[in-house]
N, C-alpha and C. Protein backbone atom coordinates (compact mmCIF):
# COMPACT_ATOMS: atom_id res chain seq x y z
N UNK A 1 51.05 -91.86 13.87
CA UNK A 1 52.02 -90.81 14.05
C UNK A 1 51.46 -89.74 15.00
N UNK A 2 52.06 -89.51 16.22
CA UNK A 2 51.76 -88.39 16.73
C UNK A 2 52.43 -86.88 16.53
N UNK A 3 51.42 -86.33 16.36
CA UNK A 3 51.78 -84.75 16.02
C UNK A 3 52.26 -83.88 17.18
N UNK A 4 53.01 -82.98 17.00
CA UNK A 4 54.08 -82.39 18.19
C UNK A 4 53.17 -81.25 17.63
N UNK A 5 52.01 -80.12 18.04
CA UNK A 5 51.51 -79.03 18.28
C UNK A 5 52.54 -77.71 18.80
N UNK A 6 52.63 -76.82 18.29
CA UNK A 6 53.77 -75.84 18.31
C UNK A 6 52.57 -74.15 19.12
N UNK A 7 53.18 -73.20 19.47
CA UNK A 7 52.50 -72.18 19.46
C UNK A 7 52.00 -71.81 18.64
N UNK A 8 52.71 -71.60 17.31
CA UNK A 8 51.94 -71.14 16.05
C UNK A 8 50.43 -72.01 15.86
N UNK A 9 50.50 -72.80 16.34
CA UNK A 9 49.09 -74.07 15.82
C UNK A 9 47.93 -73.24 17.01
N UNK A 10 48.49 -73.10 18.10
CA UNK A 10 47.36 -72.58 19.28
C UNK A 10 46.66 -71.10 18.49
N UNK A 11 47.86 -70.49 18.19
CA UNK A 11 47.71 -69.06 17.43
C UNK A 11 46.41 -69.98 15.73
N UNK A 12 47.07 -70.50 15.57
CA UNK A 12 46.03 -70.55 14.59
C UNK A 12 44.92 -71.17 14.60
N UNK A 13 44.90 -72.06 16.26
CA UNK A 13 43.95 -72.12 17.12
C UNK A 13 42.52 -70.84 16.87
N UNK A 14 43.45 -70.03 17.59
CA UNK A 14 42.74 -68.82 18.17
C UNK A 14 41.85 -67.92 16.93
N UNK A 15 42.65 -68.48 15.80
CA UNK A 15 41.83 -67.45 14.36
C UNK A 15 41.38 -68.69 13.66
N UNK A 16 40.52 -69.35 14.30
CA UNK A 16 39.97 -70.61 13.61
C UNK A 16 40.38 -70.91 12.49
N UNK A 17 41.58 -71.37 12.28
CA UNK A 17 42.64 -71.62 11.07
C UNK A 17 42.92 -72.98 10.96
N UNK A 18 42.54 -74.20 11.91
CA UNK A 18 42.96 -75.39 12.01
C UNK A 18 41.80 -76.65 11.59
N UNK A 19 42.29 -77.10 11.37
CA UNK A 19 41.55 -78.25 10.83
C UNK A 19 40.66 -78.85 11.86
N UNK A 20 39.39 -79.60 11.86
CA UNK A 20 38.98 -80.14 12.92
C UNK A 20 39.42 -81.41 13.53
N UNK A 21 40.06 -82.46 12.76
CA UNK A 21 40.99 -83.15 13.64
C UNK A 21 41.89 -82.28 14.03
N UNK A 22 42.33 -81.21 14.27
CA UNK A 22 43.20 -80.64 14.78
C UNK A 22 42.52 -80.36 16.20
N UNK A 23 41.48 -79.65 16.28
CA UNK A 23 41.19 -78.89 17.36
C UNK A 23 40.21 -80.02 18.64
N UNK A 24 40.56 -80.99 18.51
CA UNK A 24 40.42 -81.50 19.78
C UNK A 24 41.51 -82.07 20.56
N UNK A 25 42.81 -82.44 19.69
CA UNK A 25 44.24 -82.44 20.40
C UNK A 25 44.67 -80.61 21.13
N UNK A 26 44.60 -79.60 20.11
CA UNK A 26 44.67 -78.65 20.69
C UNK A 26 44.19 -78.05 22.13
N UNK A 27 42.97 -78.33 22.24
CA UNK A 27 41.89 -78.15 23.09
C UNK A 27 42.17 -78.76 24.25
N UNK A 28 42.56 -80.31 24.37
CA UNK A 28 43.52 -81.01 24.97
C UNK A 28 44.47 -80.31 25.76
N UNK A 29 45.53 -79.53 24.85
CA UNK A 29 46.72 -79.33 25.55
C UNK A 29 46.09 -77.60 26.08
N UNK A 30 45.30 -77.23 25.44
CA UNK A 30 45.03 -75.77 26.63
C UNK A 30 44.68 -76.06 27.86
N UNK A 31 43.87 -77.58 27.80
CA UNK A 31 43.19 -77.77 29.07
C UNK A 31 44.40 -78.05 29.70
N UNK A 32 45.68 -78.33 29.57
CA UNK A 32 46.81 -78.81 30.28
C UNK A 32 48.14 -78.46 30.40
N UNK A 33 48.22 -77.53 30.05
CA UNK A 33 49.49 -76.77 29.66
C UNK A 33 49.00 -75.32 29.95
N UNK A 34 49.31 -74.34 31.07
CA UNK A 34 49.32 -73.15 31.33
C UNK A 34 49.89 -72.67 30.61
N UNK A 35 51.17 -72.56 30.06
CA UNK A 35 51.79 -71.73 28.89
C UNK A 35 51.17 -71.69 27.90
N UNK A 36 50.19 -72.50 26.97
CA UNK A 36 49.73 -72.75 25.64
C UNK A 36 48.37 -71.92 26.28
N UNK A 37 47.65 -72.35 27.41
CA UNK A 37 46.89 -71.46 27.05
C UNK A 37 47.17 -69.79 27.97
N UNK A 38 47.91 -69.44 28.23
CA UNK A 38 48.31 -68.06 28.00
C UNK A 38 48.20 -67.92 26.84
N UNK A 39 48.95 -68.27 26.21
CA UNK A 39 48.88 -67.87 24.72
C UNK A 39 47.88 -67.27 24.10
N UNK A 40 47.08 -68.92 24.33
CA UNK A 40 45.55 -68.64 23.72
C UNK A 40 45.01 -67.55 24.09
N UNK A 41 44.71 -67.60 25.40
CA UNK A 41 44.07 -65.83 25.97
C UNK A 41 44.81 -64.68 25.42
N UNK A 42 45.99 -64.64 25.15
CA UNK A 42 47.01 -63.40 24.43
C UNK A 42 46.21 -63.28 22.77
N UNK A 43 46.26 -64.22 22.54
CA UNK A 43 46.15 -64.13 21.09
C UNK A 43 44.84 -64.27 20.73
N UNK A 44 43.69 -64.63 21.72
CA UNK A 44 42.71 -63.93 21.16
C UNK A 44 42.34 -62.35 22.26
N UNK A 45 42.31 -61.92 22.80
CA UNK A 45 42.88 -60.55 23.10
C UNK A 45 43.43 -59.92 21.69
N UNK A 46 44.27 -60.67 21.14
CA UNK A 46 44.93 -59.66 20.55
C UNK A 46 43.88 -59.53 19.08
N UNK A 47 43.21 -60.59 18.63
CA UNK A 47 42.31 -60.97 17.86
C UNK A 47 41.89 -59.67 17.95
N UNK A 48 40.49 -59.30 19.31
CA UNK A 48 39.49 -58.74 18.72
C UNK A 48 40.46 -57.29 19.23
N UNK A 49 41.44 -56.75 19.45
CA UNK A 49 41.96 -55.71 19.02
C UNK A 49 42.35 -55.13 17.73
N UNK A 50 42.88 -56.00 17.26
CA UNK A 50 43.30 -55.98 15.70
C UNK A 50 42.31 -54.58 15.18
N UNK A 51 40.79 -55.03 14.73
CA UNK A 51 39.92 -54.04 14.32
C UNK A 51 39.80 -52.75 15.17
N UNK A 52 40.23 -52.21 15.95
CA UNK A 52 40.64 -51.02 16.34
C UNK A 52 41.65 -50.52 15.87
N UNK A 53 42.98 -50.99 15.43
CA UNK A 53 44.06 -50.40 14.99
C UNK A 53 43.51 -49.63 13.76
N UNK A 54 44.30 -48.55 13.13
CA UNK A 54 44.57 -48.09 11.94
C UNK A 54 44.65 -49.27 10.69
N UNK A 55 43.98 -49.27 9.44
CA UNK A 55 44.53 -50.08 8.58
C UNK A 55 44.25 -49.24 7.32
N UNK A 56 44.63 -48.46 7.40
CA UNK A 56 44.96 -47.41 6.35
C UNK A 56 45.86 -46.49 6.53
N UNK A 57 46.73 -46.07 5.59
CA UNK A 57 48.17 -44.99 5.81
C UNK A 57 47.12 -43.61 5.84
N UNK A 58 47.66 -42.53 6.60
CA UNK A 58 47.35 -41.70 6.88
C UNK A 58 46.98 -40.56 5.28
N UNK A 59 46.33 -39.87 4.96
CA UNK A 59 46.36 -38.99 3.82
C UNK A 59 47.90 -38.39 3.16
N UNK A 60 48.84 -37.99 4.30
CA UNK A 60 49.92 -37.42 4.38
C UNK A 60 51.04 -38.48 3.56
N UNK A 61 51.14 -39.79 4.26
CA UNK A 61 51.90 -41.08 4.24
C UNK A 61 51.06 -41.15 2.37
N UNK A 62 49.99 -41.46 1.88
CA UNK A 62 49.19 -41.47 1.21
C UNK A 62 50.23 -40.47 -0.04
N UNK A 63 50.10 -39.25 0.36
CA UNK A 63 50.74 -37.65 -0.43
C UNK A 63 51.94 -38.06 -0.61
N UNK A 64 52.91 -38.34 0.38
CA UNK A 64 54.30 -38.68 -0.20
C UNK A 64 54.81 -40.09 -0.61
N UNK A 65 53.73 -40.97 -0.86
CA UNK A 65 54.17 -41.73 -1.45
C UNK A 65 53.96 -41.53 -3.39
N UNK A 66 52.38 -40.90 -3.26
CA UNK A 66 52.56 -40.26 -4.66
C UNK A 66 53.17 -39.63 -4.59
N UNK A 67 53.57 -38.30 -4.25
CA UNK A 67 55.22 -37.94 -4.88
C UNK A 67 56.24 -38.25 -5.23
N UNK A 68 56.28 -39.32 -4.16
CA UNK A 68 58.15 -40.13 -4.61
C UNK A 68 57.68 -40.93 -6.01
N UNK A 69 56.47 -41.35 -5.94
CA UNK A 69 56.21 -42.55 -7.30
C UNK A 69 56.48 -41.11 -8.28
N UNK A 70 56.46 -40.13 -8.37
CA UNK A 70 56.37 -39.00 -9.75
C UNK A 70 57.72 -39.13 -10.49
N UNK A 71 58.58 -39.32 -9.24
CA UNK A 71 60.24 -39.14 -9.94
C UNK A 71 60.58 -40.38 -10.85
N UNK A 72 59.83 -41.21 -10.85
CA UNK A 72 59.92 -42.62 -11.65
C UNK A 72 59.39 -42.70 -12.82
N UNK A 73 59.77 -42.53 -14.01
CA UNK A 73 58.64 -42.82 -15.28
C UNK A 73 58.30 -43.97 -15.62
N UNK A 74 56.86 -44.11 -16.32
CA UNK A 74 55.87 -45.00 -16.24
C UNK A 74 56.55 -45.80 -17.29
N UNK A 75 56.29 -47.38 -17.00
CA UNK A 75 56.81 -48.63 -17.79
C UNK A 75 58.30 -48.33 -17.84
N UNK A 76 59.04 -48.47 -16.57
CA UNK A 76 60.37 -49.01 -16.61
C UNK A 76 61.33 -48.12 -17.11
């Protein structure tokens, strides 16, 4: 059976998410397909950005979410 490889698979390519019979068909089609590997270069780009973003709500975002939880009483 041959397997039809999708973008999502390159993407999960890129965050070492694939199986190793996977990643020499993959590898394959970057070497041969300019669109797939755009991708690849996009999505790992976007990889080691990730850890620069914010991944915590701000103190404020933080404050009004305990507040709104106050108007709710505890167990339902």
């Amino acid at each position: 059976m041959i397997k039809t490889f999708t973008p999502n698979d390159v993407i999960r390519y890129a965050y070492h998410e694939t199986l190793e019979d996977e990643n020499e068909t993959i590898e394959h089609i970057l070497l041969t397909d300019p669109e797939m590997q755009t991708l690849y270069q996009d999505a790992l780009m976007l990889r080691h950005q990730v850890p620069l973003t914010v991944l915590h709500p701000s103190d404020r975002v933080t404050d009004r979410i305990m507040a709104y939880s106050r108007y709710f009483p505890q167990g339902g």
